[in-house]
PDB file of N, CA and C in Angstrom:
ATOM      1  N   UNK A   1       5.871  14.729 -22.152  1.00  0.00           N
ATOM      2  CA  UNK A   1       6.683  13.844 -21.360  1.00  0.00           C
ATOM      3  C   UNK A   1       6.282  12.412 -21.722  1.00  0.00           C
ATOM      4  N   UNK A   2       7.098  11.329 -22.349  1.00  0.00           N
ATOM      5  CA  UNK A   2       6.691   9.873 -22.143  1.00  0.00           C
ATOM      6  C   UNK A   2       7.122   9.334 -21.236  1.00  0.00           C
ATOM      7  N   UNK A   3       6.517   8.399 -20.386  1.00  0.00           N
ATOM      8  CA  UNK A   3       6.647   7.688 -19.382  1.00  0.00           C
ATOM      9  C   UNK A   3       5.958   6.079 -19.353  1.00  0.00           C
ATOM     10  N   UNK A   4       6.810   5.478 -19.589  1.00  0.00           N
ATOM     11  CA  UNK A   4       6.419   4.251 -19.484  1.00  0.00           C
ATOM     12  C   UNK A   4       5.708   3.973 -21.185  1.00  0.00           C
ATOM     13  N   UNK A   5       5.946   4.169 -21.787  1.00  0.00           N
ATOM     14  CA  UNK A   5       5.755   3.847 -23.576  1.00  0.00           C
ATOM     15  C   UNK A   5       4.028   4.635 -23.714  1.00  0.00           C
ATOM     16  N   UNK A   6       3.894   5.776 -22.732  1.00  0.00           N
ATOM     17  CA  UNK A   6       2.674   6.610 -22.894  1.00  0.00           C
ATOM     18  C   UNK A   6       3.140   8.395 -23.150  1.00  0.00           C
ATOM     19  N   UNK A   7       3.052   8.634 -23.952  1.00  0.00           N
ATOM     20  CA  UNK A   7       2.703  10.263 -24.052  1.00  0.00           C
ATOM     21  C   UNK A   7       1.682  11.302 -22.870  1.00  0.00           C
ATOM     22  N   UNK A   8       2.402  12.199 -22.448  1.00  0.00           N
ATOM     23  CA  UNK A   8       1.644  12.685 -21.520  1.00  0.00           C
ATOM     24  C   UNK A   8       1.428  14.132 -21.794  1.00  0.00           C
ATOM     25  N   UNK A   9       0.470  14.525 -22.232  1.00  0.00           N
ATOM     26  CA  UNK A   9       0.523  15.756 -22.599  1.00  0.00           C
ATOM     27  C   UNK A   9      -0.479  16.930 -21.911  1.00  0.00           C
ATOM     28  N   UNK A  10      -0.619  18.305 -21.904  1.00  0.00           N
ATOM     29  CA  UNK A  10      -1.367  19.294 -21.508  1.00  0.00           C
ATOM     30  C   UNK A  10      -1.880  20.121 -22.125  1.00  0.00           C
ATOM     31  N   UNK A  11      -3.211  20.128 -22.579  1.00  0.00           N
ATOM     32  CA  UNK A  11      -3.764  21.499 -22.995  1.00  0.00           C
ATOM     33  C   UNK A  11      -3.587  22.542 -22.750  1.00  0.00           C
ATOM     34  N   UNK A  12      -3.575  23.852 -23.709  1.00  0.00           N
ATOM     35  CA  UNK A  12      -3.300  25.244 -22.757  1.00  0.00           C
ATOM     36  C   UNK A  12      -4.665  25.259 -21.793  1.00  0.00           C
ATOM     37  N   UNK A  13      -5.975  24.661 -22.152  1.00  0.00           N
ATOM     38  CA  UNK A  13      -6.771  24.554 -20.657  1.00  0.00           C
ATOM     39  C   UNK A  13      -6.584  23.787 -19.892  1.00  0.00           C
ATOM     40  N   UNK A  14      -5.577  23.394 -20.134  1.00  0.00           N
ATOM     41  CA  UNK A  14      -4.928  22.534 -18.274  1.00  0.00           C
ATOM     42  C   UNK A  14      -5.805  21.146 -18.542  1.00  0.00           C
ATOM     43  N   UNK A  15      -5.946  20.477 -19.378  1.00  0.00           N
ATOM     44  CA  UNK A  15      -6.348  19.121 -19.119  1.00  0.00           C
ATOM     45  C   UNK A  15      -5.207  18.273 -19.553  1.00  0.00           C
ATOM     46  N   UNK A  16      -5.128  17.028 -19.075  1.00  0.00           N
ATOM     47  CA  UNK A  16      -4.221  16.112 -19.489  1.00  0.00           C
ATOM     48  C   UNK A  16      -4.646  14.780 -20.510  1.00  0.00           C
ATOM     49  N   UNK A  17      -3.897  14.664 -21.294  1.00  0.00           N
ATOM     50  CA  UNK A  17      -4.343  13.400 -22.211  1.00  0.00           C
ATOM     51  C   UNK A  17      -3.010  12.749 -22.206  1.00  0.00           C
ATOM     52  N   UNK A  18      -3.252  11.065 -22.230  1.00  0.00           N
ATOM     53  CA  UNK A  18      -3.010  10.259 -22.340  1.00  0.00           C
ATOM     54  C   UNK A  18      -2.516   9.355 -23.660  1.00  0.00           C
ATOM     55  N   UNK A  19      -1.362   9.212 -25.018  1.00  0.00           N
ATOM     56  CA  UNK A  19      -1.656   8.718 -25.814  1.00  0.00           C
ATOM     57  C   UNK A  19      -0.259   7.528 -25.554  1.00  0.00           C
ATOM     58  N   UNK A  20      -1.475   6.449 -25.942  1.00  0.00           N
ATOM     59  CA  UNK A  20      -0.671   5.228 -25.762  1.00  0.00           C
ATOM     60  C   UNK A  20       0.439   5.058 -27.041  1.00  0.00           C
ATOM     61  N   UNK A  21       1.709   5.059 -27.256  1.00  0.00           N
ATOM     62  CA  UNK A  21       2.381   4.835 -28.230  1.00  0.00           C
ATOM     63  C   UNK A  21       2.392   3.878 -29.259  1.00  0.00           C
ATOM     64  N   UNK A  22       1.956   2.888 -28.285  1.00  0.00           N
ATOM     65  CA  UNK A  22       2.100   1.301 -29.338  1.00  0.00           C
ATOM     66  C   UNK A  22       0.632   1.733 -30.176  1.00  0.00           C
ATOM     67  N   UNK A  23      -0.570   1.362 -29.484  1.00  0.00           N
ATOM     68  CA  UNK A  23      -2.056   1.431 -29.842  1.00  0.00           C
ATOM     69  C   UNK A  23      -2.296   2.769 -30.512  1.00  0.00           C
ATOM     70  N   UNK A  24      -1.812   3.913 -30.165  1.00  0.00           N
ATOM     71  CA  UNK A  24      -2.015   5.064 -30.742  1.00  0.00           C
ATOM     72  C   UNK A  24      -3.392   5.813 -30.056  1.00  0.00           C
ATOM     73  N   UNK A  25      -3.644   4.737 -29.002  1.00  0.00           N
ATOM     74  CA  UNK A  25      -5.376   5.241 -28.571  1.00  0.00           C
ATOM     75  C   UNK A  25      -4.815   6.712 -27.200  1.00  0.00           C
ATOM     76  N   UNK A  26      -5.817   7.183 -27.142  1.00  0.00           N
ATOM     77  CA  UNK A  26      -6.217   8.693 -26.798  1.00  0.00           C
ATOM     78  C   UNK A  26      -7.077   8.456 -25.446  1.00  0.00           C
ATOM     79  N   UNK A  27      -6.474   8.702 -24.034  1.00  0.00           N
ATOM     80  CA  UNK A  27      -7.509   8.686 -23.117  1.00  0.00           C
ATOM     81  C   UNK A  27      -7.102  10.269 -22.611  1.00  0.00           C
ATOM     82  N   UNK A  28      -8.620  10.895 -21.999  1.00  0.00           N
ATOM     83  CA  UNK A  28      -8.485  12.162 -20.897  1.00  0.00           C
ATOM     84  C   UNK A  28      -7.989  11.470 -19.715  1.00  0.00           C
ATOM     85  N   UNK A  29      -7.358  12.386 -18.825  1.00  0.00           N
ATOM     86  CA  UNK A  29      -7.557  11.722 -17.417  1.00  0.00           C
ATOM     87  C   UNK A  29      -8.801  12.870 -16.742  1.00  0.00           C
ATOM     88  N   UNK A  30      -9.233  12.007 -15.948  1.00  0.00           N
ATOM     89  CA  UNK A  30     -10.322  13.008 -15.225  1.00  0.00           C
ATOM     90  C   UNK A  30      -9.388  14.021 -14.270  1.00  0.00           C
ATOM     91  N   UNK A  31      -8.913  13.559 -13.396  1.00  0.00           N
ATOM     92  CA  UNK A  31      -8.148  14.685 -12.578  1.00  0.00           C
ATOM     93  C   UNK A  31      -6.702  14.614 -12.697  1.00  0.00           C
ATOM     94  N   UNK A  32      -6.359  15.743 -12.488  1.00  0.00           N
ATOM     95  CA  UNK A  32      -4.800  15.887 -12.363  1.00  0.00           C
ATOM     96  C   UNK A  32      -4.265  15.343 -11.563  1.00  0.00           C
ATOM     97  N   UNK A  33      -3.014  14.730 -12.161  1.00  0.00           N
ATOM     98  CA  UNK A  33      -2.011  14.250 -11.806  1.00  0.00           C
ATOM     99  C   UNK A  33      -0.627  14.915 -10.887  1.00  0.00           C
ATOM    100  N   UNK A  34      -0.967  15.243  -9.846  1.00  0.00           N
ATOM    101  CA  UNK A  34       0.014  16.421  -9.315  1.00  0.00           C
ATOM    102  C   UNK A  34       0.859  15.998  -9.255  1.00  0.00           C
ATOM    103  N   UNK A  35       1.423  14.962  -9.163  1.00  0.00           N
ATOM    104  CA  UNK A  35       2.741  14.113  -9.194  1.00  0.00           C
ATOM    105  C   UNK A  35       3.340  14.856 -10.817  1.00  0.00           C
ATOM    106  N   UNK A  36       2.832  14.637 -11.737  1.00  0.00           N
ATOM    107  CA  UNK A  36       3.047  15.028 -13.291  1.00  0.00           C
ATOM    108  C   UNK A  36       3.103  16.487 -13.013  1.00  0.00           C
ATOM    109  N   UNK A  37       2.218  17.111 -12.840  1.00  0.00           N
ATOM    110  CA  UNK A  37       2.587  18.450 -12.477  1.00  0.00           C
ATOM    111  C   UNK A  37       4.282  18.509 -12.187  1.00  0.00           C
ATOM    112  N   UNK A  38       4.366  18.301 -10.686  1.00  0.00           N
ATOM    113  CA  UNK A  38       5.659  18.812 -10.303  1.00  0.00           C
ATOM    114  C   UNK A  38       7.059  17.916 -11.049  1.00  0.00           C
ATOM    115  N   UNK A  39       6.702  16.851 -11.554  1.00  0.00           N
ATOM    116  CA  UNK A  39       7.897  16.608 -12.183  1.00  0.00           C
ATOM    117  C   UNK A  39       7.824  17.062 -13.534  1.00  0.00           C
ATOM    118  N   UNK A  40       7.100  17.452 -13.909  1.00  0.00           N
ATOM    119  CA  UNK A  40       7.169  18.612 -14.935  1.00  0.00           C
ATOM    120  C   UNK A  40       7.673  20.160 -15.123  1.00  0.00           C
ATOM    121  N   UNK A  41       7.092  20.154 -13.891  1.00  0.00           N
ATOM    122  CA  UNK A  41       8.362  21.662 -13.634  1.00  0.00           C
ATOM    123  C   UNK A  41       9.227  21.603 -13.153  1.00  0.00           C
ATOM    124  N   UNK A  42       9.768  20.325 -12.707  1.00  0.00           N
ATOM    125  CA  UNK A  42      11.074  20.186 -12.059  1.00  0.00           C
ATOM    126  C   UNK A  42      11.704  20.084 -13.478  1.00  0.00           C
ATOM    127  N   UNK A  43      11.400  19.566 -14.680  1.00  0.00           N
ATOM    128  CA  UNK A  43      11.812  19.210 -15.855  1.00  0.00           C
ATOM    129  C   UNK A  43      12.070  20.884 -16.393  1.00  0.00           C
ATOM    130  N   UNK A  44      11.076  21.614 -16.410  1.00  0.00           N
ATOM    131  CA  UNK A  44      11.113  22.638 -16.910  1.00  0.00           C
ATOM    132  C   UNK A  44      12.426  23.596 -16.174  1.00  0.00           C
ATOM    133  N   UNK A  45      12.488  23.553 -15.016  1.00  0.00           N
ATOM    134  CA  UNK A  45      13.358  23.997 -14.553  1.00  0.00           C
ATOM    135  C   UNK A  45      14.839  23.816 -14.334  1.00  0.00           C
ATOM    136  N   UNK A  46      14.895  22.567 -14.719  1.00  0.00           N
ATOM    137  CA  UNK A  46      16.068  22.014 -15.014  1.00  0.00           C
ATOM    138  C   UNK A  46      16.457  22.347 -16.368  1.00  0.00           C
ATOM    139  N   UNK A  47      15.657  22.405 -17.056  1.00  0.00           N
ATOM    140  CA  UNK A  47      15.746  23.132 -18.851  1.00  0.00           C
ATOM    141  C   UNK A  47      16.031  24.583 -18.856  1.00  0.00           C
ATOM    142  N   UNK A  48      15.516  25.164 -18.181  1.00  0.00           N
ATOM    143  CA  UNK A  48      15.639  26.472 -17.999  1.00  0.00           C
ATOM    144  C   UNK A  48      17.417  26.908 -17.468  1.00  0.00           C
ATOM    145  N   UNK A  49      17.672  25.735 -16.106  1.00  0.00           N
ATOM    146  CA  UNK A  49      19.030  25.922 -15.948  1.00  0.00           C
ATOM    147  C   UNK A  49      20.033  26.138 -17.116  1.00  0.00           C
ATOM    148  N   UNK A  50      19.709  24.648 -17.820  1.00  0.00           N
ATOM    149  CA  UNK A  50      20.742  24.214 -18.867  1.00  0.00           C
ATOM    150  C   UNK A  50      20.658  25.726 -19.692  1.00  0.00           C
ATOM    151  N   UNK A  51      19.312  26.229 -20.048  1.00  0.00           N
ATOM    152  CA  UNK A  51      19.336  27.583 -20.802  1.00  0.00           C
ATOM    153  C   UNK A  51      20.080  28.499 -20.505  1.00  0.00           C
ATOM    154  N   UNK A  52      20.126  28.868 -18.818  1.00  0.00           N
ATOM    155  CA  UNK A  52      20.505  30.157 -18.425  1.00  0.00           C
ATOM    156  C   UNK A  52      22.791  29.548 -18.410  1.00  0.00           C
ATOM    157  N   UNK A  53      22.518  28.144 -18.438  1.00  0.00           N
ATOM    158  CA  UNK A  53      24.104  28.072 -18.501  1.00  0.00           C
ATOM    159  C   UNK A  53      24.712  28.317 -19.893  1.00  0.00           C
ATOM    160  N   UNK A  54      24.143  27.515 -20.972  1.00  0.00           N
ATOM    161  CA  UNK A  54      25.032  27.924 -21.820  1.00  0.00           C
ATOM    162  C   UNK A  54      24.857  29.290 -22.016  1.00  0.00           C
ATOM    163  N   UNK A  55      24.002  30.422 -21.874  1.00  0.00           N
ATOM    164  CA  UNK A  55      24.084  31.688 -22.320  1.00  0.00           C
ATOM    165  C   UNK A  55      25.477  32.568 -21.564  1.00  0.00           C
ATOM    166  N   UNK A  56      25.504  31.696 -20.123  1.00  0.00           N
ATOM    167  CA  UNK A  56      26.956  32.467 -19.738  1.00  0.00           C
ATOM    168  C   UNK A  56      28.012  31.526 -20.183  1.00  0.00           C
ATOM    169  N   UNK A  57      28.394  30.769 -20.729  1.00  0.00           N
ATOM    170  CA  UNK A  57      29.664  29.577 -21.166  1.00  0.00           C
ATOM    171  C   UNK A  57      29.559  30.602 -22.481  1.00  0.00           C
ATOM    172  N   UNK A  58      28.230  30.596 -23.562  1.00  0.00           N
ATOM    173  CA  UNK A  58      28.486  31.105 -24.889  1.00  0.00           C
ATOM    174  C   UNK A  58      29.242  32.849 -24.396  1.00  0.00           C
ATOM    175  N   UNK A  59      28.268  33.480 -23.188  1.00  0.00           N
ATOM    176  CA  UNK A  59      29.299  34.834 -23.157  1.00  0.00           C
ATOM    177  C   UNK A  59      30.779  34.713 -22.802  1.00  0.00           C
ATOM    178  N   UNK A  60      30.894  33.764 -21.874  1.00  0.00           N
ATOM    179  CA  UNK A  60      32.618  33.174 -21.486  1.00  0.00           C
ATOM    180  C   UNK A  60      33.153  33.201 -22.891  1.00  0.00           C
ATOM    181  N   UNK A  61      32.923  32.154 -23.825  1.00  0.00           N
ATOM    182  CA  UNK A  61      33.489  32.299 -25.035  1.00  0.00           C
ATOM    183  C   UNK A  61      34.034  33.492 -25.781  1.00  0.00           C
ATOM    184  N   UNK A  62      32.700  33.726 -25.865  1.00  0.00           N
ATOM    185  CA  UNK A  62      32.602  35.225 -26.944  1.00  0.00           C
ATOM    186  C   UNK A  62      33.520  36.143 -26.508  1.00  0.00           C
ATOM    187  N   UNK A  63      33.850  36.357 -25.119  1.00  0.00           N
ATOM    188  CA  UNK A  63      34.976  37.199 -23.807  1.00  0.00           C
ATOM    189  C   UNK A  63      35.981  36.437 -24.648  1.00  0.00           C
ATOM    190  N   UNK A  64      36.392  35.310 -24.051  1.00  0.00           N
ATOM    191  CA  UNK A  64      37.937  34.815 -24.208  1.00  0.00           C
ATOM    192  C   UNK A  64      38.194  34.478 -25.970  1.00  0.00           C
ATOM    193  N   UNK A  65      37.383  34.596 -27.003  1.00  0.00           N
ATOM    194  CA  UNK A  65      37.790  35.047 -28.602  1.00  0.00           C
ATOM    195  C   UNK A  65      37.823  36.095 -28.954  1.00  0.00           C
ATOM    196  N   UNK A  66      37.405  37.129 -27.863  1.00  0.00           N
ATOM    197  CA  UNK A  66      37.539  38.379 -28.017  1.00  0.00           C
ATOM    198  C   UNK A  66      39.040  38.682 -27.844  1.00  0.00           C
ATOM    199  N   UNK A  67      39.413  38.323 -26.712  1.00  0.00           N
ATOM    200  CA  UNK A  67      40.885  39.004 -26.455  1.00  0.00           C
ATOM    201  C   UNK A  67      41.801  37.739 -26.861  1.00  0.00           C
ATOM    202  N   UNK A  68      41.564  37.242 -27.166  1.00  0.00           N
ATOM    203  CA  UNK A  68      42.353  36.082 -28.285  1.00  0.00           C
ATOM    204  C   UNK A  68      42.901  36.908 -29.623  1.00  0.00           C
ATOM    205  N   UNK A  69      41.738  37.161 -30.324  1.00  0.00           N
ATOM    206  CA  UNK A  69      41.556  38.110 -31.402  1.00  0.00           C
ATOM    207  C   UNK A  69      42.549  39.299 -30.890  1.00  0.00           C
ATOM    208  N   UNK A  70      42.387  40.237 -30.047  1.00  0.00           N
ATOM    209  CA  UNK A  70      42.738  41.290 -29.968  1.00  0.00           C
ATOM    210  C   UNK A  70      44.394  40.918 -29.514  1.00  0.00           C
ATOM    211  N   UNK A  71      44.845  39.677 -28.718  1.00  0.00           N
ATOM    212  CA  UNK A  71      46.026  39.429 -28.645  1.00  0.00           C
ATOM    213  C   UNK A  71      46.788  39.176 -30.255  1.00  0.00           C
ATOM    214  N   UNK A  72      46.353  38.275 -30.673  1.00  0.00           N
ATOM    215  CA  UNK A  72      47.102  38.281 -32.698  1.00  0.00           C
ATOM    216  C   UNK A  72      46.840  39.333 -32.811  1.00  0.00           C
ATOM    217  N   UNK A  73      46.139  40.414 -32.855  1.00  0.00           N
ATOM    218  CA  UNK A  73      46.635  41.966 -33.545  1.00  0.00           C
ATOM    219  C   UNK A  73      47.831  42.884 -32.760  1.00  0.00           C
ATOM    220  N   UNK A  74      48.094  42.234 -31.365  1.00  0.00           N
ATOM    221  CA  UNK A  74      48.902  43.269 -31.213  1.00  0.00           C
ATOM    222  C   UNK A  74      50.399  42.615 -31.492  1.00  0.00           C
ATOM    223  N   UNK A  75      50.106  41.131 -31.268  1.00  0.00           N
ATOM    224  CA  UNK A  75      51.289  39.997 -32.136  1.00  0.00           C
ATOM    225  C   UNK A  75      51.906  40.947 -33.401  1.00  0.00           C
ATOM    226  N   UNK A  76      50.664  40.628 -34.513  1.00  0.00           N
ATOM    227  CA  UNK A  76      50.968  41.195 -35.655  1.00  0.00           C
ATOM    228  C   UNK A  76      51.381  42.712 -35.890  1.00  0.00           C
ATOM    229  N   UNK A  77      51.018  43.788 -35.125  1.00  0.00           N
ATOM    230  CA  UNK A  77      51.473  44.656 -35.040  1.00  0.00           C
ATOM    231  C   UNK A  77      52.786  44.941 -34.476  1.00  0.00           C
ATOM    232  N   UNK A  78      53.461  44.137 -33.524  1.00  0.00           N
ATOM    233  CA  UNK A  78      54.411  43.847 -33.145  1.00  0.00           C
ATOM    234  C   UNK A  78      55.750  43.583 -34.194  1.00  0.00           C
ATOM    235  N   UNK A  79      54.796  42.714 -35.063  1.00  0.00           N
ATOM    236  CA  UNK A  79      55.657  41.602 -35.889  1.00  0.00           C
ATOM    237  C   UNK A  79      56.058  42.526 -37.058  1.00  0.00           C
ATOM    238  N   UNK A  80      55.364  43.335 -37.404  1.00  0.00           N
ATOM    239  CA  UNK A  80      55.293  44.449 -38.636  1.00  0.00           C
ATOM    240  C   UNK A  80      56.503  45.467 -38.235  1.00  0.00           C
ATOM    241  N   UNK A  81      56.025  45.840 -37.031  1.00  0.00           N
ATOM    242  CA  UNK A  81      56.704  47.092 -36.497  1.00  0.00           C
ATOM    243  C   UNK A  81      58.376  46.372 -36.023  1.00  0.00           C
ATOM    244  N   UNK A  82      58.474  45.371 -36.238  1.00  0.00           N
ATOM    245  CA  UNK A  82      59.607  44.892 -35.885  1.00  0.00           C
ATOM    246  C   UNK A  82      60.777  45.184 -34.986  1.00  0.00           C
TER     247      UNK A  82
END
């Protein structure tokens, strides 16, 4: 997450570091930031939404080119059989 022209990042052991963008310098923080915590999973969870939406819009699709498709074949079969 950057915030404010700082990098905020997490170890998989749960510590947080600090890298300043401009300077490039590297601080730990001593304790957690629970504020960062939860707007981090509010982030995550909001990502997760956007995930779980397009997977039903892409199945909506995939449904309505399906019988799109299957409508021109019975067109064309139509059109043949005259």
């Amino acid at each position: 997450m950057v915030r404010d022209g700082t990098l905020i990042v997490t170890s998989e052991r749960g510590e947080i570091y600090r890298v300043d963008l401009k300077t490039k310098g590297v601080t730990k923080s001593e304790q957690p930031n629970t504020s960062l915590k939860r707007a981090a999973r509010a982030e995550i969870l909001a990502l997760e939404n956007q995930r779980a939406n397009a997977i039903v819009a892409n199945a909506y699709l995939n449904a309505t080119c399906t019988n799109i498709e299957s409508s021109l074949s019975s067109v064309r079969l139509d059109l043949q059989n005259g």
